[in-house]
Protein backbone atom coordinates (compact mmCIF):
# COMPACT_ATOMS: atom_id res chain seq x y z
CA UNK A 1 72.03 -46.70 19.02
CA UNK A 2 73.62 -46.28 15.79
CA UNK A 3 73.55 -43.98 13.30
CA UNK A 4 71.30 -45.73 10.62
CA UNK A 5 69.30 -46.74 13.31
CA UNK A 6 68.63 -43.11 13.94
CA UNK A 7 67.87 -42.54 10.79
CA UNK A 8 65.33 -45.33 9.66
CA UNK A 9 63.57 -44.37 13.20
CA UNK A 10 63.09 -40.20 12.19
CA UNK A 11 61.94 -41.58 8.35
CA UNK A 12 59.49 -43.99 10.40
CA UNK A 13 58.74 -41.21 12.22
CA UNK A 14 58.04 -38.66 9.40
CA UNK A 15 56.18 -40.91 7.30
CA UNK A 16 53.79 -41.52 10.15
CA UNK A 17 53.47 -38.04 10.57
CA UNK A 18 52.65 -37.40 7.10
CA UNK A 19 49.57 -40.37 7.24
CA UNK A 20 48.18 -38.82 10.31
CA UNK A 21 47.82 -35.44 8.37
CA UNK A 22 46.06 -37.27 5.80
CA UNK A 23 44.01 -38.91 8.25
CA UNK A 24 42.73 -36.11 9.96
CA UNK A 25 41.88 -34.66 6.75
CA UNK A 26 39.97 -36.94 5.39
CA UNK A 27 39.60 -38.19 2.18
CA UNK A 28 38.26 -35.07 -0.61
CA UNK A 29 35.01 -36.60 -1.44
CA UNK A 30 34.63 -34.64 -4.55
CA UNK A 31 37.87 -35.87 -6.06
CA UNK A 32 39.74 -32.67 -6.31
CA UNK A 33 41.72 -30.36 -3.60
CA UNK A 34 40.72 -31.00 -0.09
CA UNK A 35 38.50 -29.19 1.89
CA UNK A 36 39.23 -26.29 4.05
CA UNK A 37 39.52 -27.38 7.98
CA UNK A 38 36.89 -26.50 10.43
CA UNK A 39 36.92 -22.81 11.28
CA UNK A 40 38.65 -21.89 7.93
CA UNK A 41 37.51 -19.45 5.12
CA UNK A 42 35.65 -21.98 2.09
CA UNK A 43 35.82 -19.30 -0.35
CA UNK A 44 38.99 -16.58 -1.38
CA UNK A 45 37.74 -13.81 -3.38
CA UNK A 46 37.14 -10.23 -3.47
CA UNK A 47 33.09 -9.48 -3.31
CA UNK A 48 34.18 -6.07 -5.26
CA UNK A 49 35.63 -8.12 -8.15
CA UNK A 50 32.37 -10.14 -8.58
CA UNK A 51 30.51 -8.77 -11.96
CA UNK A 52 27.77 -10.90 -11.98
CA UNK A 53 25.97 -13.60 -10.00
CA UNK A 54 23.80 -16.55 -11.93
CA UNK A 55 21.33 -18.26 -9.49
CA UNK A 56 19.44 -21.35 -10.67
CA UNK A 57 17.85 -24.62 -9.22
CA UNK A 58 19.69 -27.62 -11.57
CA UNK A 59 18.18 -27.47 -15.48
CA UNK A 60 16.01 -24.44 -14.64
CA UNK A 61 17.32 -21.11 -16.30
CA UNK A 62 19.57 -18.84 -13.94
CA UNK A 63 18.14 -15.89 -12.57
CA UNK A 64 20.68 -13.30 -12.98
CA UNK A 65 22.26 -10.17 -11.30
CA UNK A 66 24.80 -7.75 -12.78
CA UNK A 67 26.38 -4.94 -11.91
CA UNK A 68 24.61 -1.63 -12.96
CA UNK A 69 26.97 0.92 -14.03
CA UNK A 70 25.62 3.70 -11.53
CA UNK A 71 27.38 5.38 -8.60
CA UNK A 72 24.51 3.87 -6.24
CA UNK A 73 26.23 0.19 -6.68
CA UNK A 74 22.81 -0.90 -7.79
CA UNK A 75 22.06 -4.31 -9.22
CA UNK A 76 19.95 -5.44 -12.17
CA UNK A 77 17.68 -8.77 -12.04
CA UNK A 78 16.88 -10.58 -14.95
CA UNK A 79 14.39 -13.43 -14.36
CA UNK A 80 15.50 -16.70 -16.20
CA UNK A 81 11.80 -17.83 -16.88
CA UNK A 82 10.05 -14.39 -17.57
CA UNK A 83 8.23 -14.52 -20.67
CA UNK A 84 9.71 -10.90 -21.24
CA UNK A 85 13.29 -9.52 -20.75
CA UNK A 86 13.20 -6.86 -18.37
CA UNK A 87 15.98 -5.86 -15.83
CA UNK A 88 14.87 -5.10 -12.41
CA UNK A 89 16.53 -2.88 -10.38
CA UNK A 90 18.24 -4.49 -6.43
CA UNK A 91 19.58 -2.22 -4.22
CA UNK A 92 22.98 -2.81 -4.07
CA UNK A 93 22.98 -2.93 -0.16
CA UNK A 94 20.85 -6.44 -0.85
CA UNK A 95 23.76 -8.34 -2.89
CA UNK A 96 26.61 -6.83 -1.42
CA UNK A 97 25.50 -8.83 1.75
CA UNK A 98 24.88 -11.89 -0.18
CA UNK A 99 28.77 -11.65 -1.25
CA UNK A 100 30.03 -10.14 1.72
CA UNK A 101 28.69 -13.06 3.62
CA UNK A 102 29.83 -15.75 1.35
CA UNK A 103 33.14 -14.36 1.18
CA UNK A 104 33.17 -14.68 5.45
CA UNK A 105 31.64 -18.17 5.70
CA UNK A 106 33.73 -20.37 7.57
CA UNK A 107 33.63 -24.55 7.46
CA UNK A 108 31.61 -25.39 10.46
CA UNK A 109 32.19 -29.31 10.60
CA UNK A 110 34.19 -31.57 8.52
CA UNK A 111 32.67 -32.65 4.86
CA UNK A 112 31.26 -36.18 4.65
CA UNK A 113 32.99 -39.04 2.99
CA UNK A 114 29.74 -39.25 0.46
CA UNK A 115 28.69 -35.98 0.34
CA UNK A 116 25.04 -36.00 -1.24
CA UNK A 117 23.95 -32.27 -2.88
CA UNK A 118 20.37 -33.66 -2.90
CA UNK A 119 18.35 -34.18 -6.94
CA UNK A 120 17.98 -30.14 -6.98
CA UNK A 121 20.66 -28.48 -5.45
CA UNK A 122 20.89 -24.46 -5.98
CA UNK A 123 23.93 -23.54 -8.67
CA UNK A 124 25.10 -20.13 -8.46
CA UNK A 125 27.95 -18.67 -10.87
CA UNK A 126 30.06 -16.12 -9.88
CA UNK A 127 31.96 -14.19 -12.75
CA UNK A 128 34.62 -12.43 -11.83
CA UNK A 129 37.16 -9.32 -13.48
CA UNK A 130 39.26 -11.21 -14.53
CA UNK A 131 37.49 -13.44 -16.11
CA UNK A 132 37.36 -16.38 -13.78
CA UNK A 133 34.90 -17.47 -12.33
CA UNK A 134 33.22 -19.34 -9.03
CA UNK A 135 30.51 -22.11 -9.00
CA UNK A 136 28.91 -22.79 -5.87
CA UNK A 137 26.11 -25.62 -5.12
CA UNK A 138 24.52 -25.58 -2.65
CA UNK A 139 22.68 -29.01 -0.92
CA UNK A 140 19.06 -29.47 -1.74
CA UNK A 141 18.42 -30.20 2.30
CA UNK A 142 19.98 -28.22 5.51
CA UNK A 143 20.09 -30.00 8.84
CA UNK A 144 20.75 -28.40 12.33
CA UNK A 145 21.53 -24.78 11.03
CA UNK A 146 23.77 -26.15 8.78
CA UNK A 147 24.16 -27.53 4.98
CA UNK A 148 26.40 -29.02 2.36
CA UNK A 149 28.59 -26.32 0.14
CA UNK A 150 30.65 -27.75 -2.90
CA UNK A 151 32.93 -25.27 -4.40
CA UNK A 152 34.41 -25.67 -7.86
CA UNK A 153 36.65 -23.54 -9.07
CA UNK A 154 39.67 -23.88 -12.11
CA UNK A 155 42.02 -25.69 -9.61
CA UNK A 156 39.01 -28.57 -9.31
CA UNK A 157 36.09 -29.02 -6.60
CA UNK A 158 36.10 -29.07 -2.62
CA UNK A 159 33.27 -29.49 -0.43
CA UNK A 160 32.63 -27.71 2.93
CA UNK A 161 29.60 -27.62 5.56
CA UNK A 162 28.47 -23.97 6.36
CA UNK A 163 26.02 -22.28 8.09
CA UNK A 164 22.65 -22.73 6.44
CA UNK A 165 21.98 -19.01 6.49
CA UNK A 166 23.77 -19.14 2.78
CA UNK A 167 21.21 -21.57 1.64
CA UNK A 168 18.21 -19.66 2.94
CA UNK A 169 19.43 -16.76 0.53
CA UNK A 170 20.04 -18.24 -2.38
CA UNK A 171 17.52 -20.95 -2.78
CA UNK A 172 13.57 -20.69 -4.07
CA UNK A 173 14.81 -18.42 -6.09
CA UNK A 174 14.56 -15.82 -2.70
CA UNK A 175 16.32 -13.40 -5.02
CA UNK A 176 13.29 -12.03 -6.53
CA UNK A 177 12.31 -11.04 -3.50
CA UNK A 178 15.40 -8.56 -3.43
CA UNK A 179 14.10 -6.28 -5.96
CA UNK A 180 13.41 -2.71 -5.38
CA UNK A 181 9.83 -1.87 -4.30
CA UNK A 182 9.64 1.68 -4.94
CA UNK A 183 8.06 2.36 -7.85
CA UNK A 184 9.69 6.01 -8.18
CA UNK A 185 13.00 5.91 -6.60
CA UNK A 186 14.30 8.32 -9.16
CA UNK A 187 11.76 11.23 -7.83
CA UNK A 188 14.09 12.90 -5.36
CA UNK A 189 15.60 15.90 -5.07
CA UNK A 190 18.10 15.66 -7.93
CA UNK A 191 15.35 15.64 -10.12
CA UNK A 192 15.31 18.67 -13.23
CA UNK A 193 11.94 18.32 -14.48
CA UNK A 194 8.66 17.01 -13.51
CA UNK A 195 5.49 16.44 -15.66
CA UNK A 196 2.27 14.71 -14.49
CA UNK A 197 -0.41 14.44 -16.62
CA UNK A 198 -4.21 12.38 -17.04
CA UNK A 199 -6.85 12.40 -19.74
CA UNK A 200 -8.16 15.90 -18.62
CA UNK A 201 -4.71 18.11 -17.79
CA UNK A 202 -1.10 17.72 -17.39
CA UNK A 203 1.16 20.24 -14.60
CA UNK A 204 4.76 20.18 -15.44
CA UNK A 205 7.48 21.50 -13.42
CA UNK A 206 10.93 22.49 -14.49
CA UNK A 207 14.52 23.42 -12.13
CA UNK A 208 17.19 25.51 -12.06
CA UNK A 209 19.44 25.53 -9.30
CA UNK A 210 17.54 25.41 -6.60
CA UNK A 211 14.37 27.18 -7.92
CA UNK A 212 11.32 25.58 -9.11
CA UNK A 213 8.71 27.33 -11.52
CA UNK A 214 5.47 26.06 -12.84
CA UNK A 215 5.73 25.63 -16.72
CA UNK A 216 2.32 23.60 -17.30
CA UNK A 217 -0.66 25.12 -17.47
CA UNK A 218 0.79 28.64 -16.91
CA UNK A 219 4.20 29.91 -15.82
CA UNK A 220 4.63 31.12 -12.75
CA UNK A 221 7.17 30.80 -9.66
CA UNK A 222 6.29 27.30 -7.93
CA UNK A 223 6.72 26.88 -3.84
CA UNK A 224 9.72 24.83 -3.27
CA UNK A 225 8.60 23.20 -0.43
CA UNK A 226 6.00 21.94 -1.87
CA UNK A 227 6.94 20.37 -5.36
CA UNK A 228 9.80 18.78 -2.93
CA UNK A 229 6.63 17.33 -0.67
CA UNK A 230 5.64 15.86 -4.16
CA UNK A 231 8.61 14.19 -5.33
CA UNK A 232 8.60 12.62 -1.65
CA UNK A 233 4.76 11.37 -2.17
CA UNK A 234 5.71 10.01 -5.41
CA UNK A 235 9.37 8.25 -4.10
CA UNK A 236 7.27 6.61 -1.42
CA UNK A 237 5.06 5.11 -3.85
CA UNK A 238 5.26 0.77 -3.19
CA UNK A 239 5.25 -2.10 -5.51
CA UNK A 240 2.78 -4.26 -4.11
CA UNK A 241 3.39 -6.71 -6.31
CA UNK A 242 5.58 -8.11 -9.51
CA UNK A 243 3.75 -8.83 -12.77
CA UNK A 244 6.56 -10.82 -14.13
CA UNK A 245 4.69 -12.96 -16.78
CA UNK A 246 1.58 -11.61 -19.30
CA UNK A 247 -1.75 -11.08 -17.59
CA UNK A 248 -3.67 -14.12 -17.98
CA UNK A 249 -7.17 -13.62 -20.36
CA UNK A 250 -9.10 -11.48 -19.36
CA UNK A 251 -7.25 -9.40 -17.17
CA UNK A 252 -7.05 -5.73 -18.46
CA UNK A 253 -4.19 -3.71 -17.44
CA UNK A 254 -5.28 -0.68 -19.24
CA UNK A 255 -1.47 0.37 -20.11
CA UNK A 256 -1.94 0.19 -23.73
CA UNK A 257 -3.62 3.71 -23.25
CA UNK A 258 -2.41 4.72 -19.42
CA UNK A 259 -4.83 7.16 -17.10
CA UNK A 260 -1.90 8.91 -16.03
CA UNK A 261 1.62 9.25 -16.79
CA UNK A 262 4.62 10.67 -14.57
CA UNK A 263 7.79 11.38 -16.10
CA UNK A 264 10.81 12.83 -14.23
CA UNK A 265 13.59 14.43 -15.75
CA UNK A 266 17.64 14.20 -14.42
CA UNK A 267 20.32 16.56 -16.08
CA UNK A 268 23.61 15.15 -15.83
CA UNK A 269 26.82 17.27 -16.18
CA UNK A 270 28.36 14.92 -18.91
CA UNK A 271 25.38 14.53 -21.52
CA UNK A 272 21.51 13.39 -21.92
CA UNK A 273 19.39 13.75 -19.09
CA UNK A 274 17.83 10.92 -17.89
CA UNK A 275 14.36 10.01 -18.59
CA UNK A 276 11.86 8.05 -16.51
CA UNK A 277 8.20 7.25 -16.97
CA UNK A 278 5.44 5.66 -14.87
CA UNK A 279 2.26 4.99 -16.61
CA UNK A 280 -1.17 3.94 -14.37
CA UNK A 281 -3.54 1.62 -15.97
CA UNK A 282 -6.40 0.31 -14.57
CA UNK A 283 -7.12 -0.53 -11.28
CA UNK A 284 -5.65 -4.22 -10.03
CA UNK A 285 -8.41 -4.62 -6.86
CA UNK A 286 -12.21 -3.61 -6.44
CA UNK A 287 -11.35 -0.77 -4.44
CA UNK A 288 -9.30 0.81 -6.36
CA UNK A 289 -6.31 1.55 -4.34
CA UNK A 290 -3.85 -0.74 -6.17
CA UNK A 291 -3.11 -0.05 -10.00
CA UNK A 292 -1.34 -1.68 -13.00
CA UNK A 293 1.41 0.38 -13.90
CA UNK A 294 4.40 0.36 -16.39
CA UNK A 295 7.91 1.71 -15.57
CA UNK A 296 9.81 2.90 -17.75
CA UNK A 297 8.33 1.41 -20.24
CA UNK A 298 9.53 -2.29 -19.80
CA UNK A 299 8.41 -3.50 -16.17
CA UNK A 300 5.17 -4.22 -15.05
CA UNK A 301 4.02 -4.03 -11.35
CA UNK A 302 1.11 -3.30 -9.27
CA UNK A 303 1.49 -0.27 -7.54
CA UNK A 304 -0.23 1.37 -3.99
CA UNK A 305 -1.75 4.85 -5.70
CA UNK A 306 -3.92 5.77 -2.78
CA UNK A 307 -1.63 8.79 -2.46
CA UNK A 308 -1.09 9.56 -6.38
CA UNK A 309 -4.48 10.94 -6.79
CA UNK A 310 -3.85 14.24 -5.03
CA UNK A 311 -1.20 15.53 -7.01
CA UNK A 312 -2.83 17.02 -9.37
CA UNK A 313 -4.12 20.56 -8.69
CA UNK A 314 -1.35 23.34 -10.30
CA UNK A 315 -2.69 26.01 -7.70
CA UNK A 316 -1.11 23.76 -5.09
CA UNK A 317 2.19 24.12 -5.78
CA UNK A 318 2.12 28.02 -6.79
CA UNK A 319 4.92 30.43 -4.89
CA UNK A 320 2.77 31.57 -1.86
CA UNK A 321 3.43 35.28 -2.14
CA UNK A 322 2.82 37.74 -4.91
CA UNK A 323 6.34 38.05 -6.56
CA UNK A 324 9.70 35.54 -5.89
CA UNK A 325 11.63 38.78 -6.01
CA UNK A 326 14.03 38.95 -3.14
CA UNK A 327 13.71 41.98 -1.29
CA UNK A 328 17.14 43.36 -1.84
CA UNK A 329 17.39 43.08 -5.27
CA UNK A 330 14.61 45.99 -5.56
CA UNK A 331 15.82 49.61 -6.03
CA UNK A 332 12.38 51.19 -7.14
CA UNK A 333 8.33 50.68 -6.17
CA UNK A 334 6.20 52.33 -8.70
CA UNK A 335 2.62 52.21 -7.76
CA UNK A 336 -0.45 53.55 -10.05
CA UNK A 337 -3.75 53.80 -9.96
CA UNK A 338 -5.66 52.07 -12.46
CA UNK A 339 -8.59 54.41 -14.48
CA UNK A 340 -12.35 53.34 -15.53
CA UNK A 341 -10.03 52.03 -18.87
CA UNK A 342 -7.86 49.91 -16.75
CA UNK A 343 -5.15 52.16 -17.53
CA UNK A 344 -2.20 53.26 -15.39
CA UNK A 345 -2.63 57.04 -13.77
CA UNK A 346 -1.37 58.71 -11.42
CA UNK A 347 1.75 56.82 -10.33
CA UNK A 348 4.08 57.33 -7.47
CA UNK A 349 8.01 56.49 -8.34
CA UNK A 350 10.03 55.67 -5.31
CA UNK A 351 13.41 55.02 -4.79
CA UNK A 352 16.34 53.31 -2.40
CA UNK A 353 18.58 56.31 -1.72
CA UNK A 354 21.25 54.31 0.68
CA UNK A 355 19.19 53.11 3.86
CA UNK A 356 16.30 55.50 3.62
CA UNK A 357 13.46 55.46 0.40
CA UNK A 358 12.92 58.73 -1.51
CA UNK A 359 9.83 59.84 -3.92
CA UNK A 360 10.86 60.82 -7.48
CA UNK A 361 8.50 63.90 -8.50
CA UNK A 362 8.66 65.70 -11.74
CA UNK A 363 12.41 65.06 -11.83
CA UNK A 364 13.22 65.89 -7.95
CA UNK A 365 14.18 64.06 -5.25
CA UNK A 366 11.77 64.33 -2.17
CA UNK A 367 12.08 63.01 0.96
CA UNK A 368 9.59 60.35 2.47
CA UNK A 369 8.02 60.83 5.77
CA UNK A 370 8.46 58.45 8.61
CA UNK A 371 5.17 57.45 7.94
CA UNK A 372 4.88 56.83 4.35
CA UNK A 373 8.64 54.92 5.28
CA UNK A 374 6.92 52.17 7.54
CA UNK A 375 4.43 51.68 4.82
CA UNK A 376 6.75 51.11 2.24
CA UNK A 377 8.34 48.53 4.01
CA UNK A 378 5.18 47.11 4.83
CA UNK A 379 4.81 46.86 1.00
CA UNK A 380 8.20 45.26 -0.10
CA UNK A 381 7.89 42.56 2.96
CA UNK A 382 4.55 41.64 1.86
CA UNK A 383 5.20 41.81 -2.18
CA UNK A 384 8.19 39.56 -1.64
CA UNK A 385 6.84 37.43 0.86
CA UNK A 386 9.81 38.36 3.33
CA UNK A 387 7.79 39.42 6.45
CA UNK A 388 3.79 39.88 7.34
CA UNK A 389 1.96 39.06 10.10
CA UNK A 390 3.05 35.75 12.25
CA UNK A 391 0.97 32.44 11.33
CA UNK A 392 -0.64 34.44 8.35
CA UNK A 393 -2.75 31.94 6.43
CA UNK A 394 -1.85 31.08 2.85
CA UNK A 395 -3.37 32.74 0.32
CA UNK A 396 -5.47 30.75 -1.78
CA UNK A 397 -3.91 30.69 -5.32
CA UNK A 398 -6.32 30.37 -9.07
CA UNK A 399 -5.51 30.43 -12.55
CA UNK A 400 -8.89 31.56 -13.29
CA UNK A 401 -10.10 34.89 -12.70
CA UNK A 402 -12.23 35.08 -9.54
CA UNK A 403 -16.12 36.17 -10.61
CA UNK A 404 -16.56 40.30 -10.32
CA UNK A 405 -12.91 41.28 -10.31
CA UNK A 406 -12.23 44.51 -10.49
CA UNK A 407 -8.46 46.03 -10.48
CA UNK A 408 -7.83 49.39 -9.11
CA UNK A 409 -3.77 49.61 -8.75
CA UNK A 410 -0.43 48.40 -10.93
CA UNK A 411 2.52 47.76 -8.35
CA UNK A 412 6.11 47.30 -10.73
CA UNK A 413 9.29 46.37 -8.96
CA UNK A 414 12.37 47.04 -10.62
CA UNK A 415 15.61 47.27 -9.61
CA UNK A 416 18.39 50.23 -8.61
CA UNK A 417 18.73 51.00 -12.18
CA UNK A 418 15.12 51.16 -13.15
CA UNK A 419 15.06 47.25 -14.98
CA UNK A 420 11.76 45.94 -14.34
CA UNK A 421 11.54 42.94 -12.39
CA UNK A 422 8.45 42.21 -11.67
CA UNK A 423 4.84 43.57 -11.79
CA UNK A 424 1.34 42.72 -10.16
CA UNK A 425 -1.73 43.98 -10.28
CA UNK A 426 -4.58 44.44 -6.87
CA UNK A 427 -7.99 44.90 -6.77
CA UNK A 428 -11.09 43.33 -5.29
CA UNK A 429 -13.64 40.52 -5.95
CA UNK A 430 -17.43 41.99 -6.12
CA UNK A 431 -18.87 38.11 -4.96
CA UNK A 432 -15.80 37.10 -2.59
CA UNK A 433 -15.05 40.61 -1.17
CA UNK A 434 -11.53 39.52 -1.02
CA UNK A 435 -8.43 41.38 -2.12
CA UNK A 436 -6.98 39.81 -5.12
CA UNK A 437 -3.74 40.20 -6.65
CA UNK A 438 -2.34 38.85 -10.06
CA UNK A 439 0.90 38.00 -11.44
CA UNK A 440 0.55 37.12 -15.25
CA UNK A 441 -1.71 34.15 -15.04
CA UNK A 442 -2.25 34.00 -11.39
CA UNK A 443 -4.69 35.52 -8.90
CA UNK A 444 -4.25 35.50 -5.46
CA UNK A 445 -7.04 35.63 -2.76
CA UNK A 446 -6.40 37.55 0.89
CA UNK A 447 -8.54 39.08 3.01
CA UNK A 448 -8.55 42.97 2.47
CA UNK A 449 -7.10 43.68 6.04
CA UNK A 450 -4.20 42.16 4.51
CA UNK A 451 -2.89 44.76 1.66
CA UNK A 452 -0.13 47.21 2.41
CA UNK A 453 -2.10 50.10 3.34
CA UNK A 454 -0.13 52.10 0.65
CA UNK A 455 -1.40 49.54 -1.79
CA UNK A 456 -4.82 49.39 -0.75
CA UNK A 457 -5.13 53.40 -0.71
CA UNK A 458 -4.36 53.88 -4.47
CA UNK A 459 -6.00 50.52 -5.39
CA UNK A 460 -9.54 52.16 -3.59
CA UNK A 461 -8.78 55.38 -5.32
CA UNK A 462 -9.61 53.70 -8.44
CA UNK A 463 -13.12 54.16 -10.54
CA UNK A 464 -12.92 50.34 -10.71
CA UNK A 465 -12.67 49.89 -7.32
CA UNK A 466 -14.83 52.74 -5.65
CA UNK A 467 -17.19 54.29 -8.56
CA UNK A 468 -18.09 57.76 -8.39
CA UNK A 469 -21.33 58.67 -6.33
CA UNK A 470 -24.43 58.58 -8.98
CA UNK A 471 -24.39 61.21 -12.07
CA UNK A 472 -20.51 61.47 -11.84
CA UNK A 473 -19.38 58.35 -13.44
CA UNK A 474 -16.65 59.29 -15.74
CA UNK A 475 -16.81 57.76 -19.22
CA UNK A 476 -14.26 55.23 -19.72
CA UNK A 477 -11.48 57.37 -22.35
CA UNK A 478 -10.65 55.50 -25.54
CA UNK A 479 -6.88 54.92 -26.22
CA UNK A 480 -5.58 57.17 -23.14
């Protein structure tokens, strides 16, 4: 064969190659860059470049999600329909999915010749950095698992069949359904300060470091333990339901003037603290056990509050033990007796002499007797809450003062270099018979079997406590 025989046989040959390409291909039904073959990627793009993602059925406003600027890689929902503006936040878990499995959805089956997107397919926009952007619609109808994708991007449109699973997510506006149902999520345990209040008290709570204290009604030490058991009943609190358009007539929220308001604090290293609120209307069912409630001020929901009612009683969150000294930190115990005056008499000054405690008298140091040395320990442990009997009960706390009490002793910790740290006062309830001990604004309730016995024998030594028989009742001495 000759040479140009050769050669008009291999153009034959590669211009037949070239139409079978085509013809396996297909014609590009949408009039732009072909599809991508069966088994390919449809989409190429980064899901961390993606700043926002507009979902809407065709000439309904977009529903819209954007990237919050938080380190949780949280989401905020705008409804394109809502009667009010409000951004709702969607854990970020939710959408990252969404573009995690868009950006992995493969072409299942070749496109059709005339593909058909159905009268509403589902737009979504994705816009990314740099300022591009994506438009996806996706087919009205899914058949067999599968549905109808047309892509459009700058370079023109293509059109690919994926797995229906994409559909499912995106259309009937499903994304609503993504939004965070916990009412509270900001009440954990990086919260600074706490305040709860109704129409008849408010408790507010306040941090440092790790240490809570009670600031409303009184100050005083709080229990750890149990402020963090209340940020955890509050975090758990559910949305039962959206209120995205105005109550209809008729229906009274009761948020114009709230029952109850929560607000939590968060200090942040660079600046402001953050501020959240949650305010409880009125009730949203007969029973009572779902509310109307407002957060932050801009979104409406219905909340579950069975739990939300028992937060309320201060004397359950008070430190459990009589001072939040730590037992180290204390160099001296003075105890005194309290007179018929309520004034201090009588005291006993002792002090942490390396391992061993010493009494100051008049100026000398004396030595404390094995005894005396047990009970002093028994003192500090139970003052300071680091030791006492095993499965103790708690002692009930009040901010009142219990009917008939009657103080007999002054106990004042301080530390190595005489600095007072903290002092209570112990006596005894005429009605209750209990022992009771106060620090500042707070009494607290134990059975008498459960004071020091150092303690309890200068706090019986008192007038106040044990009166003189009959005909020896000192008079009480003015300005002693």
């Amino acid at each position: 064969m000759s040479t140009k025989a050769v050669i008009g046989w291999l153009i034959v040959a590669v211009v037949l190659g070239i139409g079978a390409i085509f013809a396996m291909r297909g014609p590009n039904p949408a009039g732009g860059a072909s599809g991508p073959g069966v088994g390919s990627l449809v989409l190429n793009f980064s899901p961390s470049a993606v700043r926002s993602i507009a979902i809407n059925p065709l000439n309904e406003r977009a529903d819209t999600l954007t990237r919050a600027d938080n380190a949780a890689g949280d989401w905020l929902l705008r409804l394109g329909d809502a009667t009010r503006l409000t951004d709702w936040p969607v854990p970020g878990r939710t959408v990252d999915g969404l573009l995690l499995a868009l950006s992995e959805a493969r072409s299942v089956a070749a496109g059709p010749k005339a593909p058909d997107l159905g009268e509403k397919p589902t737009v979504a926009t994705l816009a990314l950095a740099d300022g591009t952007s994506l438009t996806l619609r996706f087919a009205q109808r899914s058949l067999g698992g599968t549905g109808l994708l047309e892509i459009q991007t700058s370079a023109g449109k293509t059109v690919a069949i994926v797995d229906d699973r994409l559909h499912q997510m995106v259309r009937d506006r499903n994304i609503r359904q993504w939004r965070d149902r916990t009412a509270m999520p900001w009440a954990r345990g990086d919260a600074s300060r706490i305040r709860l209040e109704n129409k008849d008290r408010a408790i507010a709570f306040g941090r440092i470091g790790s240490r809570w204290s009670l600031r409303e009604p009184v100050q005083a030490p709080a229990d750890g333990p149990a402020v963090g058991r209340l940020l955890s009943t509050l975090a758990e609190a559910q949305i039962v339901e959206f209120v995205d358009d105005a109550p209809g007539p008729g229906v009274q929220t009761g948020l114009d003037a709230p029952n109850a308001r929560i607000l939590v604090e968060i200090d942040r290293p660079e600046g402001t603290p953050i501020r959240h609120t949650l305010d409880i209307g009125a009730a949203a069912d007969a029973r009572g056990e779902r509310m109307f409630a407002l957060i932050d001020g801009q979104r409406t929901v219905k909340i579950d509050a069975r739990n939300l009612g028992q937060t309320m009683d201060a004397a359950a969150y008070l430190w459990p033990h009589p001072t939040a000294v730590a037992a180290p930190d204390v160099g001296m115990i003075v105890i005194e007796r309290l007179d018929a005056s309520r004034v201090p008499e009588d005291g006993r000054v002792f002090k942490r002499s390396l391992d061993r405690w010493i009494e100051i008298r008049e100026g000398s140091e004396v030595p404390v007797v094995e005894q005396e040395l047990k009970e002093m320990d028994e003192a500090l442990a139970f003052l300071t809450g680091t030791g006492g009997p095993a499965g103790a009960p708690r002692p009930q706390g009040r901010l009142a003062e219990p009917e008939a009490y009657r103080p007999g002793a002054r106990v004042s910790l301080r530390d190595i270099g005489g600095q007072p740290l903290e002092t209570v006062e112990v006596g005894v309830s005429g009605v209750s018979a209990l022992a009771i001990v106060r620090t500042g604004a707070v009494y607290r309730e134990y059975p008498l079997d459960r004071l020091p016995r150092l303690i309890d024998r200068v706090m019986r030594s008192s007038p106040l406590v044990t009166p003189p028989p009959r005909g020896e009742q000192p008079e009480a001495e003015e300005n002693k």
